[in-house]
Protein backbone atom coordinates (compact mmCIF):
# COMPACT_ATOMS: atom_id res chain seq x y z
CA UNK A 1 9.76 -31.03 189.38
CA UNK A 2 9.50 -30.63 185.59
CA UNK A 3 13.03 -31.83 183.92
CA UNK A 4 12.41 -31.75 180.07
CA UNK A 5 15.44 -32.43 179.12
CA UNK A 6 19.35 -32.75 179.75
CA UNK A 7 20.30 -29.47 178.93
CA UNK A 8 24.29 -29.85 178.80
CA UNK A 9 27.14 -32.09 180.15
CA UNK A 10 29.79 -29.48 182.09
CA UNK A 11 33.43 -30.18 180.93
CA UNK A 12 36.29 -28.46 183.28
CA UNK A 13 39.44 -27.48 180.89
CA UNK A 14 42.71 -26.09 181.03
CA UNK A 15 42.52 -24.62 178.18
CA UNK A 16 39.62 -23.47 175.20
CA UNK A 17 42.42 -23.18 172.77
CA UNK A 18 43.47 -26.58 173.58
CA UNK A 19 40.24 -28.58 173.96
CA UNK A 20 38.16 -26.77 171.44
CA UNK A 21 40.60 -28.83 168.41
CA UNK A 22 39.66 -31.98 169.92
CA UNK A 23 35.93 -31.45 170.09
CA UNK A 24 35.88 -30.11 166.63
CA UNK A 25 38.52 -32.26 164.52
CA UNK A 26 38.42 -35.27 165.99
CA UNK A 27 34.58 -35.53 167.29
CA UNK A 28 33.30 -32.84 164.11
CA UNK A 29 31.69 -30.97 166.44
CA UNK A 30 31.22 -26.73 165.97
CA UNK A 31 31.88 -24.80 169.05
CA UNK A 32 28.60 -22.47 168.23
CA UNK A 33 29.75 -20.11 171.29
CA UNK A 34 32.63 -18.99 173.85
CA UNK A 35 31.59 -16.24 176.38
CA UNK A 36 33.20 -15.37 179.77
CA UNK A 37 31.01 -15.85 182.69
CA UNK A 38 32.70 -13.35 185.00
CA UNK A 39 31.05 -13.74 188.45
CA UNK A 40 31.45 -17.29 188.26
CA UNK A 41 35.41 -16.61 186.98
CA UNK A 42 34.97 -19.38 184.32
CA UNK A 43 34.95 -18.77 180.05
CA UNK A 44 32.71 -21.22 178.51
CA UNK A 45 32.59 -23.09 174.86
CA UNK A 46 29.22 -24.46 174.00
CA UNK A 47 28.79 -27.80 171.14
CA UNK A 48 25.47 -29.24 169.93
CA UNK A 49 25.13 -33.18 170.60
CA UNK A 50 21.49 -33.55 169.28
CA UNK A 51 19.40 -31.83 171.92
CA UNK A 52 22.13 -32.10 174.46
CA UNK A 53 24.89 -29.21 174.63
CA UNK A 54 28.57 -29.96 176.34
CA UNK A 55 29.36 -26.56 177.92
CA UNK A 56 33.72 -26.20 178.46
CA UNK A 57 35.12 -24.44 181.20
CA UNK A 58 37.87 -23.03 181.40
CA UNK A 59 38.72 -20.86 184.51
CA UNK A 60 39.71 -17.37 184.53
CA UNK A 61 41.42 -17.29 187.62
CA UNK A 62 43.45 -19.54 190.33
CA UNK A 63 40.29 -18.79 192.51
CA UNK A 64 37.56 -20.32 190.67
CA UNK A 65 35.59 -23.32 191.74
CA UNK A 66 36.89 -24.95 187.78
CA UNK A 67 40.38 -24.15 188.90
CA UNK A 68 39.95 -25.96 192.23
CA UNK A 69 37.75 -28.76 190.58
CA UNK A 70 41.14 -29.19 188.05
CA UNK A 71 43.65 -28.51 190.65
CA UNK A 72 42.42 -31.53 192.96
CA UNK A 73 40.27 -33.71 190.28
CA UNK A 74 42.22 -33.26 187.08
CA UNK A 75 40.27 -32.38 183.63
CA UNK A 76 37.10 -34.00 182.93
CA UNK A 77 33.49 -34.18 183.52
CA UNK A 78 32.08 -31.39 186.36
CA UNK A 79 28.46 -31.25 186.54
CA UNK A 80 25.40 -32.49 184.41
CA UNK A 81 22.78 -29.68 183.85
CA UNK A 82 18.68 -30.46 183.83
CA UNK A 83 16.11 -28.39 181.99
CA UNK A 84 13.47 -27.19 184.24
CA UNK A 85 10.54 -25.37 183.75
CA UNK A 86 9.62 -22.96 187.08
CA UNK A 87 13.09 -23.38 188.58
CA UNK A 88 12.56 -21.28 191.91
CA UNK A 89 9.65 -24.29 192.50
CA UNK A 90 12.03 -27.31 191.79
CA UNK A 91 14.42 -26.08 193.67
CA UNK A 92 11.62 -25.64 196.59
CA UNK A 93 10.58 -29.18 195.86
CA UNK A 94 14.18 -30.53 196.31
CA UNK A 95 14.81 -29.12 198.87
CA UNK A 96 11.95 -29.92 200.76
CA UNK A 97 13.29 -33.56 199.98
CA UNK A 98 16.13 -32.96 202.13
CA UNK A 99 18.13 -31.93 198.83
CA UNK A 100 21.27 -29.66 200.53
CA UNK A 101 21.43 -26.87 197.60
CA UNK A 102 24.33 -24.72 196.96
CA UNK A 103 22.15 -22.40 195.33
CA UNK A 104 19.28 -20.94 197.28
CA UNK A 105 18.09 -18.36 194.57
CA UNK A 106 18.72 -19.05 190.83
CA UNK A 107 21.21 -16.83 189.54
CA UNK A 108 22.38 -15.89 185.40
CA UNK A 109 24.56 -18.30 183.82
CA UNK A 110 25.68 -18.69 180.21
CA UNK A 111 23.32 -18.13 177.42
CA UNK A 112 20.87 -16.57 179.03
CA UNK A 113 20.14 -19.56 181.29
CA UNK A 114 18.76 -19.06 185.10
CA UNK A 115 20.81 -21.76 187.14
CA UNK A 116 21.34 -22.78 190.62
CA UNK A 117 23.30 -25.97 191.40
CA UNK A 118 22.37 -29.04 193.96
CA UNK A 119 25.30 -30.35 195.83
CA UNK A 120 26.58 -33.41 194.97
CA UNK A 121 26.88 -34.88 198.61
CA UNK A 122 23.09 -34.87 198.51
CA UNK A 123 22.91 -36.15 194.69
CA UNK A 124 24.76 -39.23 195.31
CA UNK A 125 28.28 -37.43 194.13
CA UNK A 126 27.05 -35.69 191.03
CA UNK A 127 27.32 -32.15 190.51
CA UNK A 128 23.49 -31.19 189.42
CA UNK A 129 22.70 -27.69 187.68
CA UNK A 130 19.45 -26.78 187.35
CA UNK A 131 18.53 -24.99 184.32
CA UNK A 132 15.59 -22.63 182.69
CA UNK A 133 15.68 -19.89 180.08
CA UNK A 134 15.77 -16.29 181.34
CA UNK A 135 12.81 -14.67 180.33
């Protein structure tokens, strides 16, 4: 597998409105984009940390895995996301590796991204996203 990079660090949120302030008066940060991801039920607010992004969710409804993850984890980090290149092949690789995936095809994300996630009981508790720019 090809990581280049770490593409962003997922937040889970309440609230934009309420955690955008923090990010961007206490931290200086610019929140350079909020869309709404609707099959995945979620609104997301992107910041630049050097080459790194931290992606906010916030969910859009009670159903949502981010409203679960806040409902039984609190606020606070959800997933880290890798830059791939060829993401249908890493995700062949990993999972030849005995990698469980909770993605079996890559699917559209924010920003134009093609994702698919690992599942954390087969990345030592960490949420993984894979990540690679839609064509």
């Amino acid at each position: 597998m090809n990581i280049t990079h770490i593409e962003h660090l997922g937040i889970a949120v309440k609230s934009l409105d309420e955690a955008i302030p923090y990010y961007e008066n206490v931290l200086g940060m610019t929140c350079y984009n909020i869309e709404e991801v609707t099959d995945q039920k979620v609104r997301t607010a992107f910041f630049k940390v050097g080459d790194t992004k931290i992606e906010l969710l916030e969910p859009t409804s009670p159903e949502s895995t981010i409203a679960k993850f806040i409902e039984n984890r609190g606020e606070g980090i959800h997933h880290i996301a890798y830059a791939v290149k060829e993401i249908e092949n890493a995700l062949a690789e990993v999972e030849e590796k005995g990698v469980r995936l909770i993605d079996k095809t890559p699917r559209a994300g924010a920003e134009g991204m093609t994702i698919a996630f690992l599942h954390p009981k087969s990345t030592q508790g960490v949420l993984t996203e894979l990540c690679e720019p839609s064509v």
